[in-house]
Protein backbone atom coordinates (compact mmCIF):
# COMPACT_ATOMS: atom_id res chain seq x y z
CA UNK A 1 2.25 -12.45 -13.49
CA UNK A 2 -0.44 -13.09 -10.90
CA UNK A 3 1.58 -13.91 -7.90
CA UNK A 4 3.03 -10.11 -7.81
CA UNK A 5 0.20 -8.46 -8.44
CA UNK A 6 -1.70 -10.59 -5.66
CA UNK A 7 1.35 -9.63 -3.18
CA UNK A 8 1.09 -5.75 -4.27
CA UNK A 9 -2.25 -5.86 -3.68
CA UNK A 10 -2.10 -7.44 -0.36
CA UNK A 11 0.66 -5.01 0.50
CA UNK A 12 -1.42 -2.29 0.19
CA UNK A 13 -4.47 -3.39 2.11
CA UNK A 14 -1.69 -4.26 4.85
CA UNK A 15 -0.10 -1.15 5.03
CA UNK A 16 -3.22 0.42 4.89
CA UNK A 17 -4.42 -1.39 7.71
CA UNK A 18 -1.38 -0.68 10.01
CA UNK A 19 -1.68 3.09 8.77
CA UNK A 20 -5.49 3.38 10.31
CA UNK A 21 -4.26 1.51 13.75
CA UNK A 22 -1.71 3.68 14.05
CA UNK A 23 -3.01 7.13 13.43
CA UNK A 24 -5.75 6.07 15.54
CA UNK A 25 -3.21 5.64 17.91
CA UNK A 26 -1.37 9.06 17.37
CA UNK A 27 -4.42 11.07 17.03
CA UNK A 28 -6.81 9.29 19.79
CA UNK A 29 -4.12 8.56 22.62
CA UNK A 30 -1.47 11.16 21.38
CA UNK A 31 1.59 8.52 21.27
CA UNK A 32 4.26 10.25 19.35
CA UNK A 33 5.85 6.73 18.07
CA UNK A 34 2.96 5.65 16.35
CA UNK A 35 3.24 9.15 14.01
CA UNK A 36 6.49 7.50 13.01
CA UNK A 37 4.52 3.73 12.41
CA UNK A 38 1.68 5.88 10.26
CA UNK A 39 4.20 7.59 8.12
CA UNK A 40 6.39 4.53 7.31
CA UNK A 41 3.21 2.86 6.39
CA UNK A 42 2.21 5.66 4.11
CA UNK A 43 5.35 5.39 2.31
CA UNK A 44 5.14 1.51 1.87
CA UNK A 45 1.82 2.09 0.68
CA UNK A 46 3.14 4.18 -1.86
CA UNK A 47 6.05 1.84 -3.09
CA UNK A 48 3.61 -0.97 -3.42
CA UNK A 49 0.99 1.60 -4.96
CA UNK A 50 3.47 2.88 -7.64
CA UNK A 51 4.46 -1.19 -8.62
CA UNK A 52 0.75 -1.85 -8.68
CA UNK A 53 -0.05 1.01 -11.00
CA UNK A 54 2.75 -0.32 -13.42
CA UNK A 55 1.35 -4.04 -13.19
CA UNK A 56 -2.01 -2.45 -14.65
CA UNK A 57 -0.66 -0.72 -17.59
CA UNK A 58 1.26 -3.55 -18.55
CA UNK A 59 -1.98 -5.80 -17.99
CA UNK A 60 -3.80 -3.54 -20.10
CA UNK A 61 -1.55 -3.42 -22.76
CA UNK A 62 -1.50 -7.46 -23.19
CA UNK A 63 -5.42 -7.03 -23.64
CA UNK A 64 -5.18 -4.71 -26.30
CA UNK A 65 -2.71 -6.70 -28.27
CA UNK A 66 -5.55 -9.38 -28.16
């Protein structure tokens, strides 16, 4: 159960990452294709967001039947 939450994780910080480079790009240097980049990174961000939330209830559940 580790490896996908490490990858979900990861996935975030990564989309996250290309999100800030490139609205920087959109909103600093006005390049319309990088709008396009920030939005598809928003939405991966969001996939891997809604998997990681799931991972955590399901982690938290195994604790409580401890």
């Amino acid at each position: 159960m580790t490896e996908p939450v490490i990858n979900n994780h990861e996935e975030i910080v990564k989309q996250f990452e290309t999100y800030l480079a490139e609205n920087a790009k959109f909103t600093d240097k006005g390049v319309k294709a990088a709008a396009a980049r920030a939005r598809k990174a928003l939405q991966e961000m969001s996939k891997a967001i809604k998997e990681r939330r799931k991972e955590i209830t399901e982690a938290k559940a195994a604790l409580a039947t401890k």
